[in-house]
N, C-alpha and C. Protein backbone atom coordinates (compact mmCIF):
# COMPACT_ATOMS: atom_id res chain seq x y z
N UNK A 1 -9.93 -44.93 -1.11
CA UNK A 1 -10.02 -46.36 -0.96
C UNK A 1 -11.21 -46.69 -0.08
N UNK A 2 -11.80 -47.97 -0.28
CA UNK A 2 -13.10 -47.94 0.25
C UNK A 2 -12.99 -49.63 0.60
N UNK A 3 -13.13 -49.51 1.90
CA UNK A 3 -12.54 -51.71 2.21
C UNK A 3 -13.84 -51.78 2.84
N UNK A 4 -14.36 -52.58 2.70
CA UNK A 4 -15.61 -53.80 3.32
C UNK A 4 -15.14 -54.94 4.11
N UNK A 5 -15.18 -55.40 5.11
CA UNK A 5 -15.04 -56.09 5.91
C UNK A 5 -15.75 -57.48 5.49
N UNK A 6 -15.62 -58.43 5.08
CA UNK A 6 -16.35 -60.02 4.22
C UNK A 6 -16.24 -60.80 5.02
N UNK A 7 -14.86 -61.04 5.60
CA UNK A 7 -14.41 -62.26 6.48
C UNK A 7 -13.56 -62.20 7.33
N UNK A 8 -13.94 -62.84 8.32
CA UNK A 8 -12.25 -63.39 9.26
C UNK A 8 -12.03 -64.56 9.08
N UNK A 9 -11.36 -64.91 9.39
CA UNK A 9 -10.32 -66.67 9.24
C UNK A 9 -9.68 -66.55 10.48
N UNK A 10 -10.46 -67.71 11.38
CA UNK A 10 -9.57 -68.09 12.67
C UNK A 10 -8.71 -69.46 12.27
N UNK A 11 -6.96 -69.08 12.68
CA UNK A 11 -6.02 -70.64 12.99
C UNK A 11 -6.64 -71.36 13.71
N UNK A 12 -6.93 -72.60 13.60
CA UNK A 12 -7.06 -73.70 14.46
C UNK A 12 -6.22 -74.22 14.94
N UNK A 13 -6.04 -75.07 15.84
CA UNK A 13 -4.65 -76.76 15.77
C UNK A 13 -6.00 -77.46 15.64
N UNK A 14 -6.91 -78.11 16.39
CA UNK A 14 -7.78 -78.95 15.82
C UNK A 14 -9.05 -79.12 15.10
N UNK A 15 -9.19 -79.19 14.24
CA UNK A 15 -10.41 -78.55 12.92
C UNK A 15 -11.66 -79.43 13.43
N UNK A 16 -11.48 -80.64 13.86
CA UNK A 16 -12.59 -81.19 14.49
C UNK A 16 -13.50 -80.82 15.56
N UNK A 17 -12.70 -80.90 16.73
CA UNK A 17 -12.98 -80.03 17.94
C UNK A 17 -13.63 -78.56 17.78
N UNK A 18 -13.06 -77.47 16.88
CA UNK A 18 -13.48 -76.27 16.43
C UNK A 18 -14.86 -76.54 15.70
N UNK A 19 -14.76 -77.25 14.48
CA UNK A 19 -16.19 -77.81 13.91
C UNK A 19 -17.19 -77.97 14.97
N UNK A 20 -17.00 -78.63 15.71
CA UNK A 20 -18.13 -79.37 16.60
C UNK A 20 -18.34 -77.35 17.62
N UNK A 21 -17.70 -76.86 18.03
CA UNK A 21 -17.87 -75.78 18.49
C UNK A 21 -18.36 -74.78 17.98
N UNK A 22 -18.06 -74.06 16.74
CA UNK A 22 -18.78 -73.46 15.70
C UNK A 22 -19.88 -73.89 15.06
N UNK A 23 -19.76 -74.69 14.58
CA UNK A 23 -21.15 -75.52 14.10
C UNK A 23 -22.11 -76.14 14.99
N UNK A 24 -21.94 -76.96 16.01
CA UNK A 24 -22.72 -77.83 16.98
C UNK A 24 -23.41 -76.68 18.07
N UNK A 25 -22.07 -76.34 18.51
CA UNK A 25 -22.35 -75.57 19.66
C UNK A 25 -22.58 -73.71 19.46
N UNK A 26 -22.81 -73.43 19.13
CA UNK A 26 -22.87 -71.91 18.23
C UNK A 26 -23.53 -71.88 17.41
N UNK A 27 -23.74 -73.13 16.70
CA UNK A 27 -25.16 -73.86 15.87
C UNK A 27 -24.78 -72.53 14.82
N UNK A 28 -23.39 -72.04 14.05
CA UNK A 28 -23.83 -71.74 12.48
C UNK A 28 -23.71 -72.39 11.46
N UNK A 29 -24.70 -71.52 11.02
CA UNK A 29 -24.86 -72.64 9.50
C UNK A 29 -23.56 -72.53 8.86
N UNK A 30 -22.77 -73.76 7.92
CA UNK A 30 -22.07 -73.86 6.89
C UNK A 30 -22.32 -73.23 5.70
N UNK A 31 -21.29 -72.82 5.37
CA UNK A 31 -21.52 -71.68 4.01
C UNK A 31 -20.82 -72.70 3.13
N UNK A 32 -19.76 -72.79 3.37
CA UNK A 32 -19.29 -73.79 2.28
C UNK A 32 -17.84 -74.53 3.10
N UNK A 33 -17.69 -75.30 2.77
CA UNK A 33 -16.65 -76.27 3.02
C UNK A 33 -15.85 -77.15 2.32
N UNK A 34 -14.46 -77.31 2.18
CA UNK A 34 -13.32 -77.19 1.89
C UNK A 34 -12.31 -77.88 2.31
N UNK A 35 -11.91 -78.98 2.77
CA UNK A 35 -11.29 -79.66 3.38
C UNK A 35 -11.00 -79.17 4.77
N UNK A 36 -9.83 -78.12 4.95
CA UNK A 36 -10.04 -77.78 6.20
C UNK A 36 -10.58 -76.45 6.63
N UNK A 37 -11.14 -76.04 5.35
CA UNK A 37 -11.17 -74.43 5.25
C UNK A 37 -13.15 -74.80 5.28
N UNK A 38 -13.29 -73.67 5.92
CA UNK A 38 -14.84 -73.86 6.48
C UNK A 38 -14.98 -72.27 6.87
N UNK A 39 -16.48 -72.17 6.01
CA UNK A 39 -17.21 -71.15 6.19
C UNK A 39 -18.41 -71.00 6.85
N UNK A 40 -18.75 -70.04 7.73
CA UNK A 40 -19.78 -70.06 8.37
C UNK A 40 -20.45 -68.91 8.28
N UNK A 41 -22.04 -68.72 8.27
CA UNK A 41 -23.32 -68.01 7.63
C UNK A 41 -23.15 -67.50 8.97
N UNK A 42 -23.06 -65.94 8.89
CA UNK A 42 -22.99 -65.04 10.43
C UNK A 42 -23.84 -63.50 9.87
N UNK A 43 -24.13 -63.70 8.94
CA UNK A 43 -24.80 -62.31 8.22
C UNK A 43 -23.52 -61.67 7.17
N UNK A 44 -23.37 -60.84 7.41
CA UNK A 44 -22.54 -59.89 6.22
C UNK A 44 -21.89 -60.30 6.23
N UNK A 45 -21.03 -60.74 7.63
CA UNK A 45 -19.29 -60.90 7.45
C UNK A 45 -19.11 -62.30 7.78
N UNK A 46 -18.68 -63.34 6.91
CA UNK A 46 -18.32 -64.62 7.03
C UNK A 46 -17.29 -65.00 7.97
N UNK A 47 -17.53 -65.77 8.95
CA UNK A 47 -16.52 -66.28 9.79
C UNK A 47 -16.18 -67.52 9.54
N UNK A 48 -14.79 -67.51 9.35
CA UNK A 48 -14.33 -69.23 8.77
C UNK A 48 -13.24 -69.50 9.65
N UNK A 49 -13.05 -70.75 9.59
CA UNK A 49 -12.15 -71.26 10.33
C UNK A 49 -10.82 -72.33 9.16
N UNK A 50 -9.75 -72.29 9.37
CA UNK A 50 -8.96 -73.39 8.90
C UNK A 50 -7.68 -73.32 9.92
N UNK A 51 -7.32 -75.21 9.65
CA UNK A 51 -6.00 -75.38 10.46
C UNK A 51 -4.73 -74.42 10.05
N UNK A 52 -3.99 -73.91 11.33
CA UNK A 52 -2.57 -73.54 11.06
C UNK A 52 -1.77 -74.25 10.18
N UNK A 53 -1.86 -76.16 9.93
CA UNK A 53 -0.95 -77.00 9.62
C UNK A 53 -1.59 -76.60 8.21
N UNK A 54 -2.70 -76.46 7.54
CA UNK A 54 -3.03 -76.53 6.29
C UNK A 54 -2.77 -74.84 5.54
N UNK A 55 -2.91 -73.89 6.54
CA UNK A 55 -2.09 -72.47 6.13
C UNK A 55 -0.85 -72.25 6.33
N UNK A 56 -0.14 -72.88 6.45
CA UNK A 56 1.53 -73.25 6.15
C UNK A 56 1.41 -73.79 5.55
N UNK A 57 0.84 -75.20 4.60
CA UNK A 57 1.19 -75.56 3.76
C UNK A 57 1.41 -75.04 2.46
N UNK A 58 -0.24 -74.54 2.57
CA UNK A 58 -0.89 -73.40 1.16
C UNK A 58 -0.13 -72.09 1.59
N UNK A 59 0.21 -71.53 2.36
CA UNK A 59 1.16 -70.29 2.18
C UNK A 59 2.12 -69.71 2.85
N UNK A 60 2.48 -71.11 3.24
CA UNK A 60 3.90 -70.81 4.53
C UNK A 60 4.36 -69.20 4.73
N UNK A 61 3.21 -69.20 5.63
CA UNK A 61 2.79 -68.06 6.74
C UNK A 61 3.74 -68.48 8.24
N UNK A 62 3.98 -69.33 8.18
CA UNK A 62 5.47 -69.71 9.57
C UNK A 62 4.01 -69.62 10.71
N UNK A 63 3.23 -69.78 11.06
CA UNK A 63 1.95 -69.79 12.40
C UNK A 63 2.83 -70.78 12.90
N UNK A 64 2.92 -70.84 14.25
CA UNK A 64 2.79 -72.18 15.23
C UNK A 64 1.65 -72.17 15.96
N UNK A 65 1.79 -72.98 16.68
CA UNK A 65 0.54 -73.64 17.76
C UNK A 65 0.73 -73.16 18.65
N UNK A 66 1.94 -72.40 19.13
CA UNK A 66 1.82 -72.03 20.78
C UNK A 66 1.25 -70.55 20.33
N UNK A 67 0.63 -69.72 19.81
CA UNK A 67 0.34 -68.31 19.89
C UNK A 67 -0.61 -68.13 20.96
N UNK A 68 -0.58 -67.55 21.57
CA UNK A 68 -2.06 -67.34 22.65
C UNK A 68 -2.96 -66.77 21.96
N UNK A 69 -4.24 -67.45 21.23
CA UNK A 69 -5.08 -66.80 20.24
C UNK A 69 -5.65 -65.97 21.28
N UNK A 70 -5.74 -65.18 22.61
CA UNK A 70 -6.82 -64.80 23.06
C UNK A 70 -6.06 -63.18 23.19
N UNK A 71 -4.82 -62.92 23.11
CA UNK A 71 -3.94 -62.30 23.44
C UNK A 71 -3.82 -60.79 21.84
N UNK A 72 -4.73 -61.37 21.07
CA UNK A 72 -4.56 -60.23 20.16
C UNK A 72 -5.96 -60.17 19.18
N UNK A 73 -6.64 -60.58 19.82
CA UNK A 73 -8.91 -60.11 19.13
C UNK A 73 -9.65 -60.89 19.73
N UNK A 74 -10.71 -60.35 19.59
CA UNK A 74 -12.20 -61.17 19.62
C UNK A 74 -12.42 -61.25 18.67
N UNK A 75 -13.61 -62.13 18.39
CA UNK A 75 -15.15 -62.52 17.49
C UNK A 75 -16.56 -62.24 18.57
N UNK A 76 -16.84 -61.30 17.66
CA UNK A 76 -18.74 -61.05 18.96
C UNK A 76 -19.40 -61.18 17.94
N UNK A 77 -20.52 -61.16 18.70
CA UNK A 77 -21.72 -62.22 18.51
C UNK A 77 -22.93 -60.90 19.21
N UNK A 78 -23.55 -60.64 18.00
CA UNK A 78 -24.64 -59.59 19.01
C UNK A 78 -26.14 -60.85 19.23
N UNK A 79 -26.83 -60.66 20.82
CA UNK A 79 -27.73 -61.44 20.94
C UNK A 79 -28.42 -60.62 21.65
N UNK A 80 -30.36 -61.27 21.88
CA UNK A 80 -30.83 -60.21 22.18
C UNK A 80 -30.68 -60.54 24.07
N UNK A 81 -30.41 -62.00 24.50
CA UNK A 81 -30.69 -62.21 25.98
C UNK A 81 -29.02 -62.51 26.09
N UNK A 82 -28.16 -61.77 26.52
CA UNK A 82 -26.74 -62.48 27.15
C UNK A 82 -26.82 -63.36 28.31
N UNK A 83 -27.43 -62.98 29.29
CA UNK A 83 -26.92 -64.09 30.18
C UNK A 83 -27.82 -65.33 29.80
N UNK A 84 -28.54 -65.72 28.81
CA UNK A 84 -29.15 -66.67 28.62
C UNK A 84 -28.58 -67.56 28.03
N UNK A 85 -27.82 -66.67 26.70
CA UNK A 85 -27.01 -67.32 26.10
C UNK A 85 -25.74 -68.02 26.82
N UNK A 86 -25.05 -66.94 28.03
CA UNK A 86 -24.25 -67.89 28.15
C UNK A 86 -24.80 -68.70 29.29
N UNK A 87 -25.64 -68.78 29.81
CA UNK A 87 -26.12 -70.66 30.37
C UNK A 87 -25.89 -71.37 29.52
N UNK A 88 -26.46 -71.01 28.40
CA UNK A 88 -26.55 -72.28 27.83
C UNK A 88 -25.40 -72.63 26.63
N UNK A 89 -24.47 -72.09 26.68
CA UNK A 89 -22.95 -72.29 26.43
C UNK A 89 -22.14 -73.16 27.89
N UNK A 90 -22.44 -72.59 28.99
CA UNK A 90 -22.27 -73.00 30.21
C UNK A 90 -22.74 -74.73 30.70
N UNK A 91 -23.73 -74.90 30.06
CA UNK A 91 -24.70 -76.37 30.42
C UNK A 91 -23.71 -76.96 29.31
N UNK A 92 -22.85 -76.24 28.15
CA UNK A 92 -21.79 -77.03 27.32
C UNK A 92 -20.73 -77.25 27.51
N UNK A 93 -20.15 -77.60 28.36
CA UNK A 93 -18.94 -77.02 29.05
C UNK A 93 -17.94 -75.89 28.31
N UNK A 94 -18.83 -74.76 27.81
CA UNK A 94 -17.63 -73.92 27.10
C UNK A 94 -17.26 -73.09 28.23
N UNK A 95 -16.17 -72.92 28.16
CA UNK A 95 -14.99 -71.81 29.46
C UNK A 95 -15.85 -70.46 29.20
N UNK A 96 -16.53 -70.05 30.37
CA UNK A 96 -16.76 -68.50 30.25
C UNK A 96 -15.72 -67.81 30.82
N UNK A 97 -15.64 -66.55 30.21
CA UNK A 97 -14.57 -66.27 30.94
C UNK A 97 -14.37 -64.75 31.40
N UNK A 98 -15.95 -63.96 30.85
CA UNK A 98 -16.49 -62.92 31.94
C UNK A 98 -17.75 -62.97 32.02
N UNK A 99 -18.34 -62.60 33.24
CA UNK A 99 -19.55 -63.06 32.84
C UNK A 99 -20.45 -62.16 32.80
N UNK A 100 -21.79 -61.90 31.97
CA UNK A 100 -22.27 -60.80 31.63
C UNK A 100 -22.33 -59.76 32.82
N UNK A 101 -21.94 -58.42 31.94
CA UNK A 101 -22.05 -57.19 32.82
C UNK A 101 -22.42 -56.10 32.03
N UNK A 102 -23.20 -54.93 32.65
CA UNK A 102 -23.71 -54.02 31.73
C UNK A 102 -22.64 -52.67 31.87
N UNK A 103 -22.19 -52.48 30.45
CA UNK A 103 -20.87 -51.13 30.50
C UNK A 103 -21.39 -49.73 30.49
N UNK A 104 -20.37 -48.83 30.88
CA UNK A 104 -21.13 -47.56 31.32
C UNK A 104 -22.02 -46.99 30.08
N UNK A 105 -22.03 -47.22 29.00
CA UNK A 105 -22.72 -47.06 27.79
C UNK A 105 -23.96 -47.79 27.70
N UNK A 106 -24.27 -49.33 28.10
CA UNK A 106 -25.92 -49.80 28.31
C UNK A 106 -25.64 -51.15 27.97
N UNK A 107 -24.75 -51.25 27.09
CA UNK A 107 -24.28 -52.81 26.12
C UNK A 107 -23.91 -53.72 27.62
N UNK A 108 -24.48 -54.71 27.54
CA UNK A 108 -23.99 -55.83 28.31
C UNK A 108 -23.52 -56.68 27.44
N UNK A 109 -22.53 -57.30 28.24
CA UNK A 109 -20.98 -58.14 27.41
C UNK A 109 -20.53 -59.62 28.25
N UNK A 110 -20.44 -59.98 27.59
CA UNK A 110 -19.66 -61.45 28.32
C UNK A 110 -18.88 -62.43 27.44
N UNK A 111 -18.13 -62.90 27.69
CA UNK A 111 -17.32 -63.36 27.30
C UNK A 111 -16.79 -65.26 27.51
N UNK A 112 -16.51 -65.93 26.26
CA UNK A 112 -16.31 -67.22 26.35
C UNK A 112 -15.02 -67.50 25.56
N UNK A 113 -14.35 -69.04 25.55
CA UNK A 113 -13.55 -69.19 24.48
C UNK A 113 -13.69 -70.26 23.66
N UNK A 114 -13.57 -70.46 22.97
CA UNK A 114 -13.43 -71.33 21.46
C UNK A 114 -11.87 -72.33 21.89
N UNK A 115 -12.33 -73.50 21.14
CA UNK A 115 -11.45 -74.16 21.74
C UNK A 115 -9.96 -73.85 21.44
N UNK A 116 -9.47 -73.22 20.89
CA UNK A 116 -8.26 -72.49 20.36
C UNK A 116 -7.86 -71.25 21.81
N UNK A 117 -8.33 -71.16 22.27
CA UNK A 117 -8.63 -69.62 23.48
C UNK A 117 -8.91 -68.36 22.78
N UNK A 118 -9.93 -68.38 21.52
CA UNK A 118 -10.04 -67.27 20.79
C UNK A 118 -11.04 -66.26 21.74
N UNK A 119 -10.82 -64.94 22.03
CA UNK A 119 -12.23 -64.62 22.78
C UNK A 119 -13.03 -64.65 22.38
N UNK A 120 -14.38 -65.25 22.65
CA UNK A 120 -15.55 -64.90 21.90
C UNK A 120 -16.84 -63.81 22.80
N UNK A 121 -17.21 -62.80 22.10
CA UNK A 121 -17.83 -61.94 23.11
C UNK A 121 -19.26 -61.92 22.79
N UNK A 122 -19.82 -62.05 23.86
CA UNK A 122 -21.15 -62.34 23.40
C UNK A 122 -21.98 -61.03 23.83
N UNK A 123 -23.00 -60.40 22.87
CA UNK A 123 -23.10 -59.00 23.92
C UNK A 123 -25.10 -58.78 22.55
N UNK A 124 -24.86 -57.47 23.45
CA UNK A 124 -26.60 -56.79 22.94
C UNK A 124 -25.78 -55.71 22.11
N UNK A 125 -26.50 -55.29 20.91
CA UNK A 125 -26.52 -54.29 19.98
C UNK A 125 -26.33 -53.02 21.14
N UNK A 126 -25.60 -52.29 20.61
CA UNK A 126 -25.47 -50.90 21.49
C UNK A 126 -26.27 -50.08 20.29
């Protein structure tokens, strides 16, 4: 068996708020869009977002709103300046929530959240 990795799909509760964060603030491009289902241009692997309320509808999957999205993955983001990037996530009021450090391997990492508390890790190609 041979699996390729295409996409993730993050739950939302608010698709607006997330829009304006993914798109505005993270500035990716739209791949395609869907009422609440939204795709975003990240290179190979598509990152999309749709509401919990609209994936219970279409496949009553039982999600609620209280899950602690931060409590079971990330989404990273390889960049070539981290602490630059997160200033200027920072001058947005996005929550950092480590702030760049270089690991015993060379990769420096830092960390923010999405308005859901998804981690988002922002780091350099190892």
């Amino acid at each position: 068996m041979k699996l390729a990795m295409k996409y993730v799909i993050l739950y939302v509760n608010d698709f607006e708020q997330s829009m304006r964060f993914y798109r505005d603030i993270l500035g990716l491009p739209i791949k395609m869009e869907a009422g609440t289902y939204v795709e975003f241009d990240t290179g190979a692997t598509t990152l999309s977002i749709n509401t919990r309320e609209s994936v219970n509808e279409l496949l009553d999957l039982g999600l609620t709103t209280d899950v602690p999205a931060a409590s079971s993955f990330e989404v990273g983001f390889v960049v070539d300046d981290v602490s630059a990037v997160i200033e200027e996530l920072r001058s947005q009021q996005v929550p950092v929530i480590r702030e760049p450090m270089t690991k015993p391997w060379g990769q420096t990492v830092a960390y923010v959240a999405d308005p859901d508390g998804h981690f988002i890790e922002i780091c350099t190609a190892i």
